[in-house]
N, C-alpha and C. Protein backbone atom coordinates (compact mmCIF):
# COMPACT_ATOMS: atom_id res chain seq x y z
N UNK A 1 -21.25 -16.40 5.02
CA UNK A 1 -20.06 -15.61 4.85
C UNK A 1 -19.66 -15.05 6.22
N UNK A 2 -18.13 -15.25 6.77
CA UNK A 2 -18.27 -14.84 7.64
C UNK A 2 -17.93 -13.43 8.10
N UNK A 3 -17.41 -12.63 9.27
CA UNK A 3 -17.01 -11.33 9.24
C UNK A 3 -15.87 -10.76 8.82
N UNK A 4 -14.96 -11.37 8.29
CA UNK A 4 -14.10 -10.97 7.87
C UNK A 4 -14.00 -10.96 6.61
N UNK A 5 -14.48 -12.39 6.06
CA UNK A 5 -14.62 -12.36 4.28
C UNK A 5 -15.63 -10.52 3.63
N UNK A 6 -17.00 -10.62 5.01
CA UNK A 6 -17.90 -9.24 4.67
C UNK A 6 -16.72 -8.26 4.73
N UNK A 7 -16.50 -7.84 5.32
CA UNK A 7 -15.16 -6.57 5.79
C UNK A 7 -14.38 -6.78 4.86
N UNK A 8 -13.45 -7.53 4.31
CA UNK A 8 -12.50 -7.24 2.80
C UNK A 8 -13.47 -6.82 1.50
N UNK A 9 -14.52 -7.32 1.42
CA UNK A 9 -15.21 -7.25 0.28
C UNK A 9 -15.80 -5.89 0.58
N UNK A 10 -16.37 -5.17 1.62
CA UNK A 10 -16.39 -4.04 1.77
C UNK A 10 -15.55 -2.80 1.86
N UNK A 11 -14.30 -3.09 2.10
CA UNK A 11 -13.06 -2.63 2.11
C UNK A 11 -13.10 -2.37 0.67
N UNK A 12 -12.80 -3.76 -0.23
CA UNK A 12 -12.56 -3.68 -1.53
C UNK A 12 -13.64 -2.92 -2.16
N UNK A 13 -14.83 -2.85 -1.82
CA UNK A 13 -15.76 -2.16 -2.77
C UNK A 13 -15.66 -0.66 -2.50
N UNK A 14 -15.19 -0.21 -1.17
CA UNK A 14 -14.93 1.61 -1.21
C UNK A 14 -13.53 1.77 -1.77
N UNK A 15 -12.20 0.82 -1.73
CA UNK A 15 -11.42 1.37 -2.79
C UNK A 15 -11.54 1.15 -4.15
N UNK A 16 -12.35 0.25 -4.76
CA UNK A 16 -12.92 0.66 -6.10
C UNK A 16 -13.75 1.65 -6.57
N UNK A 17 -14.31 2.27 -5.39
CA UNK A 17 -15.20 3.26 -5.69
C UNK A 17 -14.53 4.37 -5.86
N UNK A 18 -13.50 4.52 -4.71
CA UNK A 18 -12.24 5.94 -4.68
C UNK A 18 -11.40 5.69 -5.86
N UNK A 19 -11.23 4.81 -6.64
CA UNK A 19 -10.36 4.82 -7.60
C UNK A 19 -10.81 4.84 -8.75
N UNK A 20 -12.51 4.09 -8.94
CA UNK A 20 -12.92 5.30 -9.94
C UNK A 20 -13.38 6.94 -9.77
N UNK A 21 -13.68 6.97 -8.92
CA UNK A 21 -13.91 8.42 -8.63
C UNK A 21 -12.27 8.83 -9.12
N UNK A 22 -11.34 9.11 -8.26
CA UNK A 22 -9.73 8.84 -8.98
C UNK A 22 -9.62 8.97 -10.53
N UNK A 23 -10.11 8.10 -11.28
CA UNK A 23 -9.94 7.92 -12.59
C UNK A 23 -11.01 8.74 -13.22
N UNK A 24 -11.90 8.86 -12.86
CA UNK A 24 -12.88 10.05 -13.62
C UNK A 24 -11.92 11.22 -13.11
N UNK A 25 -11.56 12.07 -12.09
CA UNK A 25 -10.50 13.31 -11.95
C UNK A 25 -9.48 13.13 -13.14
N UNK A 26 -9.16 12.19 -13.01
CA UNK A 26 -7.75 12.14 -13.85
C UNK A 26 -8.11 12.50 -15.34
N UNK A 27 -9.11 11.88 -15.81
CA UNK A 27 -9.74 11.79 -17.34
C UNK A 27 -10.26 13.18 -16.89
N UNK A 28 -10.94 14.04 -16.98
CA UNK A 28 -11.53 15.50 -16.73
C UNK A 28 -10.07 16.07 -16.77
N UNK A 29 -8.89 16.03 -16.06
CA UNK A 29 -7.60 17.06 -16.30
C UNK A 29 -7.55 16.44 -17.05
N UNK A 30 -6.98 15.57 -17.81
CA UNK A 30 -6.32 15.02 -19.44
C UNK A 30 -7.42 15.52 -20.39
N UNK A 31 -8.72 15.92 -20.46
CA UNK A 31 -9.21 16.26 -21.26
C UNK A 31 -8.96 17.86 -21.27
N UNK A 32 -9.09 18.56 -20.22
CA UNK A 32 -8.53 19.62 -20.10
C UNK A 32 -7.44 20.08 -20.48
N UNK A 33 -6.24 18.84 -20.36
CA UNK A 33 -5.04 19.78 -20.67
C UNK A 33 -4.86 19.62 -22.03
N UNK A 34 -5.51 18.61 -22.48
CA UNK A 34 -5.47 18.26 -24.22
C UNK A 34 -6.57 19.73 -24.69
N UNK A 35 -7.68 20.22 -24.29
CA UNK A 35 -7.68 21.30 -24.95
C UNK A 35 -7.26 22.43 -24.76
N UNK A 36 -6.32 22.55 -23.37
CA UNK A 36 -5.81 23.97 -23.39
C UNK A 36 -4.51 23.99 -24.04
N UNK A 37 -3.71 22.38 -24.57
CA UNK A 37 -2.81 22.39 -25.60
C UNK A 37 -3.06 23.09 -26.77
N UNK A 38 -4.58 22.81 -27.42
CA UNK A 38 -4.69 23.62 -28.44
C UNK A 38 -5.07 24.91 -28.47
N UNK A 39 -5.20 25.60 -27.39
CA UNK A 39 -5.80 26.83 -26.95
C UNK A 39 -4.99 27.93 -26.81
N UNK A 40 -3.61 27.62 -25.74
CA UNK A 40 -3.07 28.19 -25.24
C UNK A 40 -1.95 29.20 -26.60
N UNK A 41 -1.38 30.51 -26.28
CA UNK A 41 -0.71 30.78 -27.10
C UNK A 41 0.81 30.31 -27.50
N UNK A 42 1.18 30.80 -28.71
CA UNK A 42 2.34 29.81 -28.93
C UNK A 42 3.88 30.19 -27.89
N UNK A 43 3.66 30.94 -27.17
CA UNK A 43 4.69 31.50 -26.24
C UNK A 43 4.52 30.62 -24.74
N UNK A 44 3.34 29.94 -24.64
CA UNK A 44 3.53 29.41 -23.51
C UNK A 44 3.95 27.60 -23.89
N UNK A 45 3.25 27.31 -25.54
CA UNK A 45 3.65 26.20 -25.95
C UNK A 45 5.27 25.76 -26.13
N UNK A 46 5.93 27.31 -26.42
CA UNK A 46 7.08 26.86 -26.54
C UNK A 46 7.98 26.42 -25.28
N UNK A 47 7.69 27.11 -24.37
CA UNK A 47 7.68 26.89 -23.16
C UNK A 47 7.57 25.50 -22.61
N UNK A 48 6.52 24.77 -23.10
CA UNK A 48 5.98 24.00 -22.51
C UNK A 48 6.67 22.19 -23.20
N UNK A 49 7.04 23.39 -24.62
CA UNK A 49 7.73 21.97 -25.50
C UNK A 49 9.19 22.25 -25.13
N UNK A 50 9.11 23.12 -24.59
CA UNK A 50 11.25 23.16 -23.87
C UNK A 50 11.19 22.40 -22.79
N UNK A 51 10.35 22.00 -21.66
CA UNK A 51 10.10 21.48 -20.67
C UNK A 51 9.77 19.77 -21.13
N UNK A 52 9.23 19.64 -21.68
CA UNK A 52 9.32 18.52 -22.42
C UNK A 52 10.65 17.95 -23.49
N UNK A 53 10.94 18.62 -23.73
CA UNK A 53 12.33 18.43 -24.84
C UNK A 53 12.02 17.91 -26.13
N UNK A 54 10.75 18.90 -26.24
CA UNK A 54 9.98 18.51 -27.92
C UNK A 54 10.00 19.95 -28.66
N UNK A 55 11.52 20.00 -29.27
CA UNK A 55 11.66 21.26 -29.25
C UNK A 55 11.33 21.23 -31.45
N UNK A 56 11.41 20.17 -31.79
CA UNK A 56 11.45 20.25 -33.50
C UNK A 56 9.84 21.12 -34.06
N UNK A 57 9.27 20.66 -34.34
CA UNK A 57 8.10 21.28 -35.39
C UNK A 57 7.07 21.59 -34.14
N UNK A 58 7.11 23.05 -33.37
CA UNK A 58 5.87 23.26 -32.14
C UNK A 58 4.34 22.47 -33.10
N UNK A 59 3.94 22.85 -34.14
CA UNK A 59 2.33 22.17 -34.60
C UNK A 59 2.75 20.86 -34.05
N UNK A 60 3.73 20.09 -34.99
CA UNK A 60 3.58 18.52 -34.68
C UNK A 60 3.58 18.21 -33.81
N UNK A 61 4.43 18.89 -32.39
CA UNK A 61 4.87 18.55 -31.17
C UNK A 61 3.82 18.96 -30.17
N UNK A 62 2.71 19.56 -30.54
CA UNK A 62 1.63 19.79 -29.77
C UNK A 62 0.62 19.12 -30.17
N UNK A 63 0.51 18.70 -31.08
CA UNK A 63 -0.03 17.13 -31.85
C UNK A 63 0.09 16.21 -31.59
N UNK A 64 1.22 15.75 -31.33
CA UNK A 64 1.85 14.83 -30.28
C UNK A 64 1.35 14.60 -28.98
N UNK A 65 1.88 16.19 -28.20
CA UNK A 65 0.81 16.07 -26.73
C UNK A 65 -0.41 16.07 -26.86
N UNK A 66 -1.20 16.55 -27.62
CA UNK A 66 -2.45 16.02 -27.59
C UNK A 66 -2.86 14.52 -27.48
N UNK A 67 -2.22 14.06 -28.59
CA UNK A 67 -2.45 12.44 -29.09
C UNK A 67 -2.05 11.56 -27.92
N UNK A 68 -1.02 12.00 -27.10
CA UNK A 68 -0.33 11.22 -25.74
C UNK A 68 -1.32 11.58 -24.94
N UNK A 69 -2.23 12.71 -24.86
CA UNK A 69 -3.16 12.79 -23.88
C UNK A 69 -4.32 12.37 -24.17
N UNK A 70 -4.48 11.97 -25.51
CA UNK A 70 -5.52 11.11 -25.43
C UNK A 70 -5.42 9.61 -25.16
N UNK A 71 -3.91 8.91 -26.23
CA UNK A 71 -4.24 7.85 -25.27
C UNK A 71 -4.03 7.54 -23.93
N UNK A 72 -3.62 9.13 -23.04
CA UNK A 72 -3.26 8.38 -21.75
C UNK A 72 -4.75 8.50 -21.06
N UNK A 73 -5.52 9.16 -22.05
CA UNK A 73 -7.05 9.36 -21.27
C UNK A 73 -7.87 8.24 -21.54
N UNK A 74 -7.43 7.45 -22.53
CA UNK A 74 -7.96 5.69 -23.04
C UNK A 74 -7.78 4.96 -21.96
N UNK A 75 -6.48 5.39 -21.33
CA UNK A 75 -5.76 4.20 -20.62
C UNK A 75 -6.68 4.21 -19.25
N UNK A 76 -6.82 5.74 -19.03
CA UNK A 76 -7.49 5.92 -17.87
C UNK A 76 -9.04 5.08 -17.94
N UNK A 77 -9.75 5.45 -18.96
CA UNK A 77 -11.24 4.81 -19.07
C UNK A 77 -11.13 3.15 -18.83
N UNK A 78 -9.96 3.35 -19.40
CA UNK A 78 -9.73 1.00 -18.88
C UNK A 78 -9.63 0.98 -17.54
N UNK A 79 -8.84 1.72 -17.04
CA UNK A 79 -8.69 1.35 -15.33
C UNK A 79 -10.40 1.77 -14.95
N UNK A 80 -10.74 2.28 -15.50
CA UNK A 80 -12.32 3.27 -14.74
C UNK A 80 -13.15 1.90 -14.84
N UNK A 81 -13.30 1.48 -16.08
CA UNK A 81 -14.12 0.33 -16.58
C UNK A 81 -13.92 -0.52 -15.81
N UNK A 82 -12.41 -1.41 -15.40
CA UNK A 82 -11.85 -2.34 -14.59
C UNK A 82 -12.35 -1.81 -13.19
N UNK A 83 -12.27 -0.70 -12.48
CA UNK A 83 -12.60 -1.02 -11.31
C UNK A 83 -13.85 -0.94 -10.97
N UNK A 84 -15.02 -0.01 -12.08
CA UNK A 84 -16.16 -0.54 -12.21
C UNK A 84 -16.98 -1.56 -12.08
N UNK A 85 -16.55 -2.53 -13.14
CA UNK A 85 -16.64 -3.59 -13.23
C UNK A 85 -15.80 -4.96 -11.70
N UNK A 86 -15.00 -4.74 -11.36
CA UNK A 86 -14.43 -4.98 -10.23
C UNK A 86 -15.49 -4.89 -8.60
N UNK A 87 -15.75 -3.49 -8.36
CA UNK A 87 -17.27 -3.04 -7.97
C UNK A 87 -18.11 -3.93 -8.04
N UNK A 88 -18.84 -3.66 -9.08
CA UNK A 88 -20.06 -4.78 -9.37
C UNK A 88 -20.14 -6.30 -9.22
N UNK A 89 -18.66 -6.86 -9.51
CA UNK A 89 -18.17 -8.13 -8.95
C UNK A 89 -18.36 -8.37 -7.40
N UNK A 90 -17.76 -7.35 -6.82
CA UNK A 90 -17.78 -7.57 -5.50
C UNK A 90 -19.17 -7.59 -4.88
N UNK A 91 -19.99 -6.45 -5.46
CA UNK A 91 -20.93 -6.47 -4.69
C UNK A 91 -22.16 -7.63 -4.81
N UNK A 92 -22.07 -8.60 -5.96
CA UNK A 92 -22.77 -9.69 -6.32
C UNK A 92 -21.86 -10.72 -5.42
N UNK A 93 -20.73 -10.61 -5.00
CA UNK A 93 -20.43 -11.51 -4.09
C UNK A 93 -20.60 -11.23 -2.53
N UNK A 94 -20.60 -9.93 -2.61
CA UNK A 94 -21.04 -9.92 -0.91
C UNK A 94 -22.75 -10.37 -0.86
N UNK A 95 -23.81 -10.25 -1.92
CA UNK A 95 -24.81 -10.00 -1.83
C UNK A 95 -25.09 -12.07 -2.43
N UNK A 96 -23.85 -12.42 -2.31
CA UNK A 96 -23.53 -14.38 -2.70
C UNK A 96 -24.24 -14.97 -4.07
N UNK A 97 -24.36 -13.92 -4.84
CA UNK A 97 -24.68 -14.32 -6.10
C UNK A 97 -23.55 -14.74 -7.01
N UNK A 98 -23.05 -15.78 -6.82
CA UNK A 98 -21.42 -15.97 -7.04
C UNK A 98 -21.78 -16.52 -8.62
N UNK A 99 -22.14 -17.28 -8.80
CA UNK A 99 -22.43 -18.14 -10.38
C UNK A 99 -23.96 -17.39 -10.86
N UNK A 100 -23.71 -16.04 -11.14
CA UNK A 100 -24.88 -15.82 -12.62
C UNK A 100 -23.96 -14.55 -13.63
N UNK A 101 -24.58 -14.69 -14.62
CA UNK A 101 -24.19 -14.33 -15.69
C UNK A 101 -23.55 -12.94 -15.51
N UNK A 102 -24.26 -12.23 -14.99
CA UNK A 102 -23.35 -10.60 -14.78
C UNK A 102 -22.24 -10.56 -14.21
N UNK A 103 -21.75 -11.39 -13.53
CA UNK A 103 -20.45 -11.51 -12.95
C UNK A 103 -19.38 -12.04 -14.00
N UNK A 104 -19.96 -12.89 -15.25
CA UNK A 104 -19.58 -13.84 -16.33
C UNK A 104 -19.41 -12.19 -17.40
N UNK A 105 -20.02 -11.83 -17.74
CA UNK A 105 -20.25 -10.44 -18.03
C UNK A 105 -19.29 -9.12 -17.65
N UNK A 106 -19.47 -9.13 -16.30
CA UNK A 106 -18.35 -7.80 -16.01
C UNK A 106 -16.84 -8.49 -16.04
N UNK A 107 -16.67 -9.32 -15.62
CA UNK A 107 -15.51 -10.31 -15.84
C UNK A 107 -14.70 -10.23 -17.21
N UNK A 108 -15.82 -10.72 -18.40
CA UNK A 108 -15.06 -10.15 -19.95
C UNK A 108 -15.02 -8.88 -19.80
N UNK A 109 -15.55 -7.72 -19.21
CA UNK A 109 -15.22 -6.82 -19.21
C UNK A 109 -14.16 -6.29 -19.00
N UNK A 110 -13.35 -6.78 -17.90
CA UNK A 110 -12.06 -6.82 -16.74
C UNK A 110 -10.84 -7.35 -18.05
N UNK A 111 -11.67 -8.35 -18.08
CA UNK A 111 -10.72 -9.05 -19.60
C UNK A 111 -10.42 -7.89 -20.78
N UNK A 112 -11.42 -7.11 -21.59
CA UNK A 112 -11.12 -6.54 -22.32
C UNK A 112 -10.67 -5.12 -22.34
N UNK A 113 -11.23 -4.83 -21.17
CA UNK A 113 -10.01 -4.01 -20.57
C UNK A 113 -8.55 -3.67 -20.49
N UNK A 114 -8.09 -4.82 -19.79
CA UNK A 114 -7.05 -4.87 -19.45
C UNK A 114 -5.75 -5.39 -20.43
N UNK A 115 -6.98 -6.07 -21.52
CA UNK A 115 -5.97 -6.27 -23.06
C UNK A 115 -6.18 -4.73 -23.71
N UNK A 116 -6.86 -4.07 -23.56
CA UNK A 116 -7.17 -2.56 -24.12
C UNK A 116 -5.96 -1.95 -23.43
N UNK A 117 -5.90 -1.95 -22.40
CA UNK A 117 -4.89 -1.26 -21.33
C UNK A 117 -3.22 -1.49 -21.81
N UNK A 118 -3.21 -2.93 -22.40
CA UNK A 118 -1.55 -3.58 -21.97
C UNK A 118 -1.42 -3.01 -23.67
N UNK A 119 -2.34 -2.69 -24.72
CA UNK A 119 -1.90 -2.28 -26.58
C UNK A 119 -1.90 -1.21 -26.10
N UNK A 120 -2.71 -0.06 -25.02
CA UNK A 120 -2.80 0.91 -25.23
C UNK A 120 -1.50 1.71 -24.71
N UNK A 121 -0.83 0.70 -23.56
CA UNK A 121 0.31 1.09 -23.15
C UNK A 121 1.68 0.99 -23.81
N UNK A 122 1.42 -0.30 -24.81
CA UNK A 122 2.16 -0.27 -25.98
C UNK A 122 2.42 0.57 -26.81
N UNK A 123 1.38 1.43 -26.99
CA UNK A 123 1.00 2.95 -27.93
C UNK A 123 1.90 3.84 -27.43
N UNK A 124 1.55 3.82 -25.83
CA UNK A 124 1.86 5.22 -25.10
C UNK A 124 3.74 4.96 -25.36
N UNK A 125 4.40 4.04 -25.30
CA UNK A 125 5.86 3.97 -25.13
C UNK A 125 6.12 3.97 -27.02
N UNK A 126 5.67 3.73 -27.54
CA UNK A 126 5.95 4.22 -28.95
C UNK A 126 5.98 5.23 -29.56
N UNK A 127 5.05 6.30 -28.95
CA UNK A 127 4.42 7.33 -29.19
C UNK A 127 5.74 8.27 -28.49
N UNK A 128 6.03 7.87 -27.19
CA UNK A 128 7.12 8.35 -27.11
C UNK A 128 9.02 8.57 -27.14
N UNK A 129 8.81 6.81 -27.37
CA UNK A 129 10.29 6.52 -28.19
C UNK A 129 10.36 7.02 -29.78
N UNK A 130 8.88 7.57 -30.28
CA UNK A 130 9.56 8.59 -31.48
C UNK A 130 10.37 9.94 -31.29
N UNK A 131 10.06 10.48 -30.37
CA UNK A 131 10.65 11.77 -29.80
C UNK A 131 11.68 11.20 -28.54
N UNK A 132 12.31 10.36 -28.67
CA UNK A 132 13.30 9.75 -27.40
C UNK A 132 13.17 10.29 -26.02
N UNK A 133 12.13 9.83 -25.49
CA UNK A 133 11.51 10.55 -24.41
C UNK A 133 10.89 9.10 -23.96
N UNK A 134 12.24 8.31 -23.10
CA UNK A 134 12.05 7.09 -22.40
C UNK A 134 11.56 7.29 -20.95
N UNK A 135 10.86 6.71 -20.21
CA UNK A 135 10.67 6.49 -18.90
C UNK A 135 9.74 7.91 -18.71
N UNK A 136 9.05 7.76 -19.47
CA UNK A 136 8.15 9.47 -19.10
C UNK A 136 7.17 9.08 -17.70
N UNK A 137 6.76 7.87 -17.79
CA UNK A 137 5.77 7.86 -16.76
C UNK A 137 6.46 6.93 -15.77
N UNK A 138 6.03 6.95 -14.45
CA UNK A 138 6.59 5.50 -13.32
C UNK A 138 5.24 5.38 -13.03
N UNK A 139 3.84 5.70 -13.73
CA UNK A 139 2.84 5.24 -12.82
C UNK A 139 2.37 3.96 -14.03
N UNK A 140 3.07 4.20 -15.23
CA UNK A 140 2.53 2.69 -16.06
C UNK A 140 3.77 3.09 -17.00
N UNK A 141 4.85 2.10 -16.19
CA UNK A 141 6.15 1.53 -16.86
C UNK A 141 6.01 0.66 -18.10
N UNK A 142 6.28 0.91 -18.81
CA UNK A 142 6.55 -0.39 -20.05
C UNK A 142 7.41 -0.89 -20.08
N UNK A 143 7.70 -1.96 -19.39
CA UNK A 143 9.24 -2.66 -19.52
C UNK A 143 8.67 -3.81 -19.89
N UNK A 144 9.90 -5.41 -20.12
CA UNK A 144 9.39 -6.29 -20.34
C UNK A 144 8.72 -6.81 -18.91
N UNK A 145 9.22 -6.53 -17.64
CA UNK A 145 8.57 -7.43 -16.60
C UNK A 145 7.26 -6.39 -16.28
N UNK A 146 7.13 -5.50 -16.86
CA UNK A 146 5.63 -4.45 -16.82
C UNK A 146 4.81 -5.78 -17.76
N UNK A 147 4.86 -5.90 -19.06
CA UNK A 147 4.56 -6.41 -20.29
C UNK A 147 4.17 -7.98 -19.54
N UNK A 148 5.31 -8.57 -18.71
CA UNK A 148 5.19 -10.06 -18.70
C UNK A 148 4.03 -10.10 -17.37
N UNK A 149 4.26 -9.03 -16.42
CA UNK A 149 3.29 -9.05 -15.35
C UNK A 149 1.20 -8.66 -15.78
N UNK A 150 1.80 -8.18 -17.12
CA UNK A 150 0.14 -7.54 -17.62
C UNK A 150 -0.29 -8.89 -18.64
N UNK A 151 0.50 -9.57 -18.91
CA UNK A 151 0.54 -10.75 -19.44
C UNK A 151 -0.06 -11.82 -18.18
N UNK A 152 0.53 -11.87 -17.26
CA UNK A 152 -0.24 -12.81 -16.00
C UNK A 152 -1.14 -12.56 -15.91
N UNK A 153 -1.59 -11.40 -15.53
CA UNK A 153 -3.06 -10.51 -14.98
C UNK A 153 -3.89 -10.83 -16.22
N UNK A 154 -3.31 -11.13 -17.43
CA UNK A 154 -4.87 -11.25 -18.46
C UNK A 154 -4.88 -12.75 -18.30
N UNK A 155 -3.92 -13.43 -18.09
CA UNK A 155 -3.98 -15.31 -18.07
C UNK A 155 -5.21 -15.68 -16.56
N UNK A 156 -4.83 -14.46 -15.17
CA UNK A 156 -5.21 -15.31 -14.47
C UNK A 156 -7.27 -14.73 -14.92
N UNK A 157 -7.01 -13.83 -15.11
CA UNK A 157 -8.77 -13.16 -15.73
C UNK A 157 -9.25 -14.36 -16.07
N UNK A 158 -8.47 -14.58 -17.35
CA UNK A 158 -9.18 -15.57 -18.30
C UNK A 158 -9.38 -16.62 -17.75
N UNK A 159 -8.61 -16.86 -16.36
CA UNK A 159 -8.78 -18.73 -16.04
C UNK A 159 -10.41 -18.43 -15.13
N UNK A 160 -10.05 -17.27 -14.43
CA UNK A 160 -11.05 -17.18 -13.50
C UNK A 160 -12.54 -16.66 -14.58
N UNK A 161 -12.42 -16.11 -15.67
CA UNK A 161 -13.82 -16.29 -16.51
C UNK A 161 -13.63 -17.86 -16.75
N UNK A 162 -12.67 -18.09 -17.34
CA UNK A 162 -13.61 -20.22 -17.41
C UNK A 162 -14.16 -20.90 -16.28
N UNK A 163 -13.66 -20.40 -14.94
CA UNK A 163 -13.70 -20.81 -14.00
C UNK A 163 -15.37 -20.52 -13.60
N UNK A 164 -15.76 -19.37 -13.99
CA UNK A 164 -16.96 -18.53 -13.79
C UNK A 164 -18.39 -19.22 -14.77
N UNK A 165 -17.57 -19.23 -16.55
CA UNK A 165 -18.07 -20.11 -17.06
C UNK A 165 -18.92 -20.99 -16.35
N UNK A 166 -18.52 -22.12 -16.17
CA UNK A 166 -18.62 -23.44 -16.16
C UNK A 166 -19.39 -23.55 -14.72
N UNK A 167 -18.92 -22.74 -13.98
CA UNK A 167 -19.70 -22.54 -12.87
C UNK A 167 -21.44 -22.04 -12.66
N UNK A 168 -21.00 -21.61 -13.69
CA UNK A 168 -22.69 -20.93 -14.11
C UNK A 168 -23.51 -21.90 -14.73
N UNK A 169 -22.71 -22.66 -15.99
CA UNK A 169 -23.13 -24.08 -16.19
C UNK A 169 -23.59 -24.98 -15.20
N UNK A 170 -22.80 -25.35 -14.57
CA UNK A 170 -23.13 -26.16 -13.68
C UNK A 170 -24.29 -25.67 -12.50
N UNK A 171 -24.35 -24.33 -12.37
CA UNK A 171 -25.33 -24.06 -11.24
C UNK A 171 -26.93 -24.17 -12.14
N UNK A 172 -26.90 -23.82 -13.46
CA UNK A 172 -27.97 -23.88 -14.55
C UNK A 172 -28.41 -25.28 -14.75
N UNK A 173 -27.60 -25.90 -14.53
CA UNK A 173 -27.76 -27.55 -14.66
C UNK A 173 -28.74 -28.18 -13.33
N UNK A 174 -28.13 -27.34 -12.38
CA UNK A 174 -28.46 -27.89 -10.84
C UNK A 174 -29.95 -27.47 -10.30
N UNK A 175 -29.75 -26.22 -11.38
CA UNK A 175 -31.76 -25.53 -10.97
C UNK A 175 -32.32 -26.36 -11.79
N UNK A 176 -32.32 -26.94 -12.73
CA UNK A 176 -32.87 -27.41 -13.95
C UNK A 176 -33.53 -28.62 -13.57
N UNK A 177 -32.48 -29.04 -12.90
CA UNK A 177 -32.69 -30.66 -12.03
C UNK A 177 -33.36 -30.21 -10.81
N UNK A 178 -33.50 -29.67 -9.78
CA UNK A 178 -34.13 -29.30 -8.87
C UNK A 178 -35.69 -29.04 -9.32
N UNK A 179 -35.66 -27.98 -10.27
CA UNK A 179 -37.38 -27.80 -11.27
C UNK A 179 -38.07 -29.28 -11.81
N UNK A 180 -36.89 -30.22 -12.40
CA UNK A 180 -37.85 -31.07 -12.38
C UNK A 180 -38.12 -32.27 -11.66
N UNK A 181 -37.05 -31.92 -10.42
CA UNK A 181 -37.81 -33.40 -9.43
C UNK A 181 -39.17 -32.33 -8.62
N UNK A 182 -39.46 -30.97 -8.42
CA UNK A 182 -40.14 -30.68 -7.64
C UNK A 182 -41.45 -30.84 -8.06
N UNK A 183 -41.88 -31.15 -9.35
CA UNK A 183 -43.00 -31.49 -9.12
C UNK A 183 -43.76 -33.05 -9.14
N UNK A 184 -42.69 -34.06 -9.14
CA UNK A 184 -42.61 -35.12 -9.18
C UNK A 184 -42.55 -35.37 -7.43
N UNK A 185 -41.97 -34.68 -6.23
CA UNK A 185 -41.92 -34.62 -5.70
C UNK A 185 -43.63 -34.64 -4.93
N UNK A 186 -44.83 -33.60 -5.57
CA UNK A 186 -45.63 -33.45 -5.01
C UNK A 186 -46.86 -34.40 -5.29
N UNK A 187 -46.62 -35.34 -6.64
CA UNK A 187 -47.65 -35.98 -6.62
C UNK A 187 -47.24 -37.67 -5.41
């Protein structure tokens, strides 16, 4: 491997690390603010549902923010998982363990993730086109080219787990055959 392939893969493994670190902060305030939703008194909720423009039933509408803060705290544990798992990828490739199973492993992980991520974001824009409260977030848009681009990202996963597959196959095949010419080798 040479010095530059080492240096991206090291690069890449401290911003997966800062971005789960990142995503654990983020999940700790969303859990926070989901219980000081139910905590807080109803004078600052109303407040808080005028600022929002969830002004009909305060119970339901703080029910609501709760429920949006939980799944936006789902959404967060997928990115956490993904760059976790992302991590551990890398570091079996800097360390050139390219074809064994844990990489085959964190990989479906990345995979089920990121189909967790693209329903869960489905949730989050439903959840809020009941209360007509479009475009709440720009950090995970739901549009169709959001939808068609999270659609690529699970196609190219999946090619690169078959890809991983078969690779592992084939390297299992190659020790297999190596084990048994070596002792044929010594007589």
């Amino acid at each position: 491997m040479n010095f530059f392939t080492k240096t991206v893969l090291k690069f890449l493994s401290i911003m997966s690390l800062i971005a789960q670190v990142l995503c654990a902060f983020a999940g700790l305030m969303l859990l926070f603010a989901s219980g000081a939703l139910l905590l807080v008194p109803n004078g600052v909720k109303k407040q808080l549902l005028q600022y929002t423009d969830l002004n009909s039933n305060t119970n339901l509408s703080v029910w609501f923010l709760v429920l949006s803060c939980l799944v936006a705290l789902a959404i967060i544990a997928c990115l956490f998982v993904i760059m976790y798992a992302l991590h551990k990828i890398i570091g079996n490739i800097h360390k050139q363990h390219f074809f064994v199973s844990r990489n085959l492993t964190y990989l479906k992980l990345i995979l089920i993730s990121i189909t967790s991520f693209t329903v869960l974001n489905f949730i989050s824009k439903l959840l809020f086109a009941q209360v007509h409260a479009y475009n709440v977030s720009v950090i995970f848009p739901y549009s169709w080219p959001s939808l068609i681009g999270n659609i690529l990202l699970l196609s190219i996963v999946y090619m690169l787990y078959v890809v991983f597959k078969y690779g592992i196959s084939l390297q299992d095949d190659f020790n297999n055959v190596i084990k048994m010419e070596t002792p044929n080798e010594k007589n």
